[in-house]
N, C-alpha and C. Protein backbone atom coordinates (compact mmCIF):
# COMPACT_ATOMS: atom_id res chain seq x y z
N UNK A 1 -21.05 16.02 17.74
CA UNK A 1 -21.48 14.72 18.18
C UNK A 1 -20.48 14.21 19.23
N UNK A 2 -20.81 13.75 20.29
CA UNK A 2 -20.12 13.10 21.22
C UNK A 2 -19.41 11.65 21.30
N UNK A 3 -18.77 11.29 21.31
CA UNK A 3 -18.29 10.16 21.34
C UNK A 3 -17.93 9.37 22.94
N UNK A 4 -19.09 8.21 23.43
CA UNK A 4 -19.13 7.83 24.69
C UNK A 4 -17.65 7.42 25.06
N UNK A 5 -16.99 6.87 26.42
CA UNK A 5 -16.28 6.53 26.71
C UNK A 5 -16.30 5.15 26.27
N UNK A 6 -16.73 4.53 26.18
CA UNK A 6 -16.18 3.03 25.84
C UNK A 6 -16.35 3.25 24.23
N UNK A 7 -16.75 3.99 23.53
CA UNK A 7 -16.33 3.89 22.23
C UNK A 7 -15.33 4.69 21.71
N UNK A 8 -14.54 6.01 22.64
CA UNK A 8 -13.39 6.24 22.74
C UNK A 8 -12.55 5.27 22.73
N UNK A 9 -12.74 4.25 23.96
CA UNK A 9 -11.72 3.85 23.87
C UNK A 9 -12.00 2.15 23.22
N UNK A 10 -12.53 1.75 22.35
CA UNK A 10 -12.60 0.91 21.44
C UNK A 10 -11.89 1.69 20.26
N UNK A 11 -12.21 2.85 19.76
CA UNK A 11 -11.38 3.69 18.66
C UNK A 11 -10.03 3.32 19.22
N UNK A 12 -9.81 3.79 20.17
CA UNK A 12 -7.96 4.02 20.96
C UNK A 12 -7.24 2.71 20.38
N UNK A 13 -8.07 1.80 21.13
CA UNK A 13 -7.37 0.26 21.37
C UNK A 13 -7.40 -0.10 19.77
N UNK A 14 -8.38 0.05 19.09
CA UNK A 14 -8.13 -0.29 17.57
C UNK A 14 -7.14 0.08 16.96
N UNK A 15 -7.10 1.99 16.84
CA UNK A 15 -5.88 2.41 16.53
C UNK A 15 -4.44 1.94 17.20
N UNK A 16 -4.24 1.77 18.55
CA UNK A 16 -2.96 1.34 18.93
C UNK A 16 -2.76 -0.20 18.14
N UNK A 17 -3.80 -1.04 18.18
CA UNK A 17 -3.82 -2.40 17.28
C UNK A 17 -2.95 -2.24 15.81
N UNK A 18 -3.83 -1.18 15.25
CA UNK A 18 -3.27 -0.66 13.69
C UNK A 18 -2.06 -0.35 13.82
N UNK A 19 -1.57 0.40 14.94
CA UNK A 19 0.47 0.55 14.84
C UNK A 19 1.21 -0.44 15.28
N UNK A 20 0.54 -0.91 15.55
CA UNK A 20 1.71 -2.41 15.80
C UNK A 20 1.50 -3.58 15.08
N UNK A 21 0.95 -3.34 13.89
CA UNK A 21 0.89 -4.39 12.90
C UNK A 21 1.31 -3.53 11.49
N UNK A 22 2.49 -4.75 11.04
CA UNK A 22 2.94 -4.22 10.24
C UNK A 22 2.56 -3.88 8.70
N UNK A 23 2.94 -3.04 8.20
CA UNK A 23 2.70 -2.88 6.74
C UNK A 23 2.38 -4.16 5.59
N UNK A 24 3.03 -5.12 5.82
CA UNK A 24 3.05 -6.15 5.37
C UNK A 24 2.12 -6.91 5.37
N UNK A 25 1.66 -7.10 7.12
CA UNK A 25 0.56 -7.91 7.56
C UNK A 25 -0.72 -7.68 7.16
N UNK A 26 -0.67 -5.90 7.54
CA UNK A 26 -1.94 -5.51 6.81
C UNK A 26 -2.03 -5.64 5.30
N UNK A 27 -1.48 -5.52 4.37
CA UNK A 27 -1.40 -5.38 3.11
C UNK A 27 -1.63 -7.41 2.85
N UNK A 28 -1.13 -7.95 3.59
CA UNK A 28 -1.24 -9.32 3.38
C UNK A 28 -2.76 -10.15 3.68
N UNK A 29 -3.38 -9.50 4.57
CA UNK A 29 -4.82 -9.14 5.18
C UNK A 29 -5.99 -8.97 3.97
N UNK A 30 -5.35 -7.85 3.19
CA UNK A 30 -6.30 -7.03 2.64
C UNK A 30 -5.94 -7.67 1.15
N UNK A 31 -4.89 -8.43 0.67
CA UNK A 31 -5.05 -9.10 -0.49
C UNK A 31 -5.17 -10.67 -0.26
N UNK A 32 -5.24 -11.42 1.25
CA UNK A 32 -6.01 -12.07 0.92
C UNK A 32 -7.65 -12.33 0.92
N UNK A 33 -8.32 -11.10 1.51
CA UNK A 33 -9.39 -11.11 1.82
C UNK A 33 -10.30 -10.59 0.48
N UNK A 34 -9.45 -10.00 -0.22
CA UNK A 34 -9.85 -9.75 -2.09
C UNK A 34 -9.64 -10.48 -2.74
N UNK A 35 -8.81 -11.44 -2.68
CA UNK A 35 -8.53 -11.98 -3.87
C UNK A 35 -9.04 -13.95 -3.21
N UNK A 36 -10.02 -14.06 -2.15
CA UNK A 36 -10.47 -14.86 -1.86
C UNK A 36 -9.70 -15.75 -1.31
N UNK A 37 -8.39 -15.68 -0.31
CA UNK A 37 -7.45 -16.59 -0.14
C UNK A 37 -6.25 -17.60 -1.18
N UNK A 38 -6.50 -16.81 -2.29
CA UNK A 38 -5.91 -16.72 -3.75
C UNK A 38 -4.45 -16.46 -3.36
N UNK A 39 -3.40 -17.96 -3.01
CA UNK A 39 -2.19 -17.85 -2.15
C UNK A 39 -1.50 -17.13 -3.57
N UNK A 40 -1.69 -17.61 -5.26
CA UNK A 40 -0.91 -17.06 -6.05
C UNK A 40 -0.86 -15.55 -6.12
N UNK A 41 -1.86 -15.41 -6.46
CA UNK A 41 -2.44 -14.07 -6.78
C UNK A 41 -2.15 -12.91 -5.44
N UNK A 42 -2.30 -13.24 -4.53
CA UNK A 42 -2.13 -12.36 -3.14
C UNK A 42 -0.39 -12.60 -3.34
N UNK A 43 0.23 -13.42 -3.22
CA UNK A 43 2.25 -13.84 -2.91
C UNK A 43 2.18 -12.89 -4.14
N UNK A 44 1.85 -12.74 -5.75
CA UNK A 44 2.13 -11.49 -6.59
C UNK A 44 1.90 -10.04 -6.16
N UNK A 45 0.88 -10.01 -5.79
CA UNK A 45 0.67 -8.65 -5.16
C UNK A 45 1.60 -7.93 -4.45
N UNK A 46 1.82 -8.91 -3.30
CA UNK A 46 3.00 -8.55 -2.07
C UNK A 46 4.46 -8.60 -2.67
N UNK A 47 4.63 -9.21 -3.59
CA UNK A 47 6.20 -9.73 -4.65
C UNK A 47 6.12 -8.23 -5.10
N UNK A 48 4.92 -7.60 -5.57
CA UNK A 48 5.10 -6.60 -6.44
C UNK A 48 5.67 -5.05 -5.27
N UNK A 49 4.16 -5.49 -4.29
CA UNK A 49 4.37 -3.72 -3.44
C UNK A 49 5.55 -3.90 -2.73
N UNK A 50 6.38 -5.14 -2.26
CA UNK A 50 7.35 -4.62 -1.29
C UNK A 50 8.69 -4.91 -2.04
N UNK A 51 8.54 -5.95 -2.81
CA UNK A 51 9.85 -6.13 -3.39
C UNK A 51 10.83 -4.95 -3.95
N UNK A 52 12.17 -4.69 -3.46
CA UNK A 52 12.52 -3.98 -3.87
C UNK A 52 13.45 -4.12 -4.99
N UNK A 53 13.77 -2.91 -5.78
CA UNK A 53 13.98 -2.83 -7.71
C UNK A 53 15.51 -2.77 -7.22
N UNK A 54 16.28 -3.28 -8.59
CA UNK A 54 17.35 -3.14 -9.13
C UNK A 54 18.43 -2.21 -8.44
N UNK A 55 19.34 -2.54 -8.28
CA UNK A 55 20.35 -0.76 -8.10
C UNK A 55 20.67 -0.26 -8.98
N UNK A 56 20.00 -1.02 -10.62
CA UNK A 56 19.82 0.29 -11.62
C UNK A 56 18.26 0.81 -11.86
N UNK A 57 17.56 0.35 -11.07
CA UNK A 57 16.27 0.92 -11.05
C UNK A 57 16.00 1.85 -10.15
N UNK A 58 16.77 2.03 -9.16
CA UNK A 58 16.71 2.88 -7.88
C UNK A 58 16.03 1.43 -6.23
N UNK A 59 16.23 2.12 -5.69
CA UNK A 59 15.75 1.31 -4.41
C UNK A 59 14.19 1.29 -3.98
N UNK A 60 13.44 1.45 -4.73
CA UNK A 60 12.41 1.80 -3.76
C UNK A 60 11.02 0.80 -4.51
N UNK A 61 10.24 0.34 -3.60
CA UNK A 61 9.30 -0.26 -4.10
C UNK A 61 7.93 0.29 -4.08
N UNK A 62 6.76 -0.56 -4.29
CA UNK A 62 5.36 0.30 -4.61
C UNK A 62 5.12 0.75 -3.35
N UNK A 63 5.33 -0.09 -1.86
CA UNK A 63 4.95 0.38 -0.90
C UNK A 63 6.08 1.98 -0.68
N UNK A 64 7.53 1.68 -1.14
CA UNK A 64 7.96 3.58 -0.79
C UNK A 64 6.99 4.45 -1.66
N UNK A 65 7.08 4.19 -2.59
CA UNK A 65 6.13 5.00 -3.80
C UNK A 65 5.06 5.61 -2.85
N UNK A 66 4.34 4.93 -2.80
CA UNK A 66 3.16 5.17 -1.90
C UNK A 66 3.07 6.34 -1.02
N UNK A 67 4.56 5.65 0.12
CA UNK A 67 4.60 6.53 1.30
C UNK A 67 4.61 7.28 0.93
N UNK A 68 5.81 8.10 0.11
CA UNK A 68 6.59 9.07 -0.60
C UNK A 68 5.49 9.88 -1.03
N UNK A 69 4.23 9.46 -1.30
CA UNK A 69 2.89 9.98 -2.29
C UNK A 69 1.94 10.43 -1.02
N UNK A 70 1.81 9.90 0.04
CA UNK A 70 0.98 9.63 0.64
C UNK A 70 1.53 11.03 1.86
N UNK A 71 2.43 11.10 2.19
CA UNK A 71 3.38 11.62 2.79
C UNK A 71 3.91 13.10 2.62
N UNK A 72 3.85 13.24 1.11
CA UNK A 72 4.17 14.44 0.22
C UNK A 72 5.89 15.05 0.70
N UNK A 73 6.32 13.46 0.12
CA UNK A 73 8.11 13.40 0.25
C UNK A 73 8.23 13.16 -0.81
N UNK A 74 7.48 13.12 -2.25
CA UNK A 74 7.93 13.47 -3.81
C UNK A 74 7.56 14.90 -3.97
N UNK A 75 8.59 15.32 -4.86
CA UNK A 75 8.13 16.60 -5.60
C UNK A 75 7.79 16.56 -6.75
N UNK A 76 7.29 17.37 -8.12
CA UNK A 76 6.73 16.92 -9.02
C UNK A 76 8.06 18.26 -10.09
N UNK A 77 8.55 18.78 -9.12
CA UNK A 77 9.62 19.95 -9.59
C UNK A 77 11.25 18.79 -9.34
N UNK A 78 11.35 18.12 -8.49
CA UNK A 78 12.49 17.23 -8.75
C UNK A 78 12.11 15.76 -9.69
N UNK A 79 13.27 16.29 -10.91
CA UNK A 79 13.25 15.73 -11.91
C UNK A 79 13.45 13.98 -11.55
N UNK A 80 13.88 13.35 -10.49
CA UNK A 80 14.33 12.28 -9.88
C UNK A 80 12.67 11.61 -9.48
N UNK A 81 12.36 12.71 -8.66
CA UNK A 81 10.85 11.89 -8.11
C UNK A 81 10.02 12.00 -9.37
N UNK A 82 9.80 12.80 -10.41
CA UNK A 82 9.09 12.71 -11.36
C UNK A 82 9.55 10.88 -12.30
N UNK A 83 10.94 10.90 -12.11
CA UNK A 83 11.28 9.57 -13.25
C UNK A 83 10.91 8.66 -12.20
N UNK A 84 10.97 8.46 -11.06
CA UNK A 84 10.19 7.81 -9.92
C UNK A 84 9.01 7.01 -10.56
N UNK A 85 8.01 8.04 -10.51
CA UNK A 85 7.13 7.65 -10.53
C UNK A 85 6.38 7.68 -12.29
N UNK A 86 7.23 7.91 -13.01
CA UNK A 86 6.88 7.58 -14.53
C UNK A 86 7.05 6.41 -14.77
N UNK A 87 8.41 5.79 -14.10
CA UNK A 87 8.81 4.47 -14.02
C UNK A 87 8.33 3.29 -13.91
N UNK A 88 7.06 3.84 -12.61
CA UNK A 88 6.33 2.82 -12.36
C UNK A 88 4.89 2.94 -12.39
N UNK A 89 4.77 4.37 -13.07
CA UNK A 89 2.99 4.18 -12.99
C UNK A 89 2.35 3.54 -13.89
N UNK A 90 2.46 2.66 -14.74
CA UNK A 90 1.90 1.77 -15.32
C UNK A 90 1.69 0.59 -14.68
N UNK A 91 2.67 -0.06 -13.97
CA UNK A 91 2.35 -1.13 -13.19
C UNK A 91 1.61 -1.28 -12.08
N UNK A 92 1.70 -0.16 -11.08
CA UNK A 92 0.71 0.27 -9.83
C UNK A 92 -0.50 0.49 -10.87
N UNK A 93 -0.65 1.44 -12.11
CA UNK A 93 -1.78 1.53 -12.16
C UNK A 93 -2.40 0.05 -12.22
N UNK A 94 -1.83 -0.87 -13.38
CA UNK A 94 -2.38 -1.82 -13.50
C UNK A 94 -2.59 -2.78 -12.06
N UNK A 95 -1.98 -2.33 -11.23
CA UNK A 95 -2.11 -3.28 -10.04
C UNK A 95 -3.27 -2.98 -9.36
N UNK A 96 -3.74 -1.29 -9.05
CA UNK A 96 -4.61 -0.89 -8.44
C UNK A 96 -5.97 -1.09 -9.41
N UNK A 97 -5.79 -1.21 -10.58
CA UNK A 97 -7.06 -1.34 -11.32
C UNK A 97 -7.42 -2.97 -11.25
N UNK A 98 -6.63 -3.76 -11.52
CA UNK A 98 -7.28 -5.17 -10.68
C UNK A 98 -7.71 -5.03 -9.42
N UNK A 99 -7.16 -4.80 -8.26
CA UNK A 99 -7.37 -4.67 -7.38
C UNK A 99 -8.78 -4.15 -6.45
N UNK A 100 -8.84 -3.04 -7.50
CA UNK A 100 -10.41 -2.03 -7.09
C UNK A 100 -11.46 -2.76 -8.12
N UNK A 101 -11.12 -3.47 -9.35
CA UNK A 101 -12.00 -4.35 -9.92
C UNK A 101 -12.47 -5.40 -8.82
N UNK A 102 -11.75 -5.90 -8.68
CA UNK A 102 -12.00 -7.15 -8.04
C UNK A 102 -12.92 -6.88 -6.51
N UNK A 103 -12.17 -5.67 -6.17
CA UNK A 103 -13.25 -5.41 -5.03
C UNK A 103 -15.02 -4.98 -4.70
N UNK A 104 -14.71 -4.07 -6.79
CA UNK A 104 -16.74 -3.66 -6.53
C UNK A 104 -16.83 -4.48 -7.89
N UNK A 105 -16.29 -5.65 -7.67
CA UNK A 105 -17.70 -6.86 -8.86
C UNK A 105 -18.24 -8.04 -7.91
């Protein structure tokens, strides 16, 4: 399938749009547009994915998690990225299961 020139470059200009907006913004975008402009409920969300843990919890928050996942910069053979993410998969889960609720009801 072909893709015309002006919808090349509507893709282009979108994507260059998408890298210069930050992680935050978008993620701030996309929980308030779920959670209906819900300032509590969206400021928890964002408290949760970027805030970062303890320096006895390690440094990294849901958004590294993510990358780290998304990225395939955890291993499941280093015992470190495994307590990683044991650590916190109860809470992402519970975060992503509101989250995807709220989106198909």
């Amino acid at each position: 399938m072909s893709i015309s020139k002006i919808e090349r470059k509507h893709i282009n200009d979108c994507y260059a749009n998408c890298l210069q907006t930050s992680a935050e913004d978008k993620m701030r975008f996309a929980f308030k547009t779920v959670f209906d402009r819900n300032e509590k409920k969206m400021n928890e969300f964002l408290k949760k994915f970027f805030e970062r843990k303890g320096e006895n919890e390690g440094k990294d928050n849901f958004k590294s998690i993510r990358d780290k996942i998304a990225h395939g910069d955890l291993s499941e053979y280093r015992v470190a990225d495994r307590t990683l993410v044991k650590n916190n998969l109860f809470e992402i889960q519970d975060m992503a299961k509101e989250f995807l609720t709220k989106i198909i009801s």
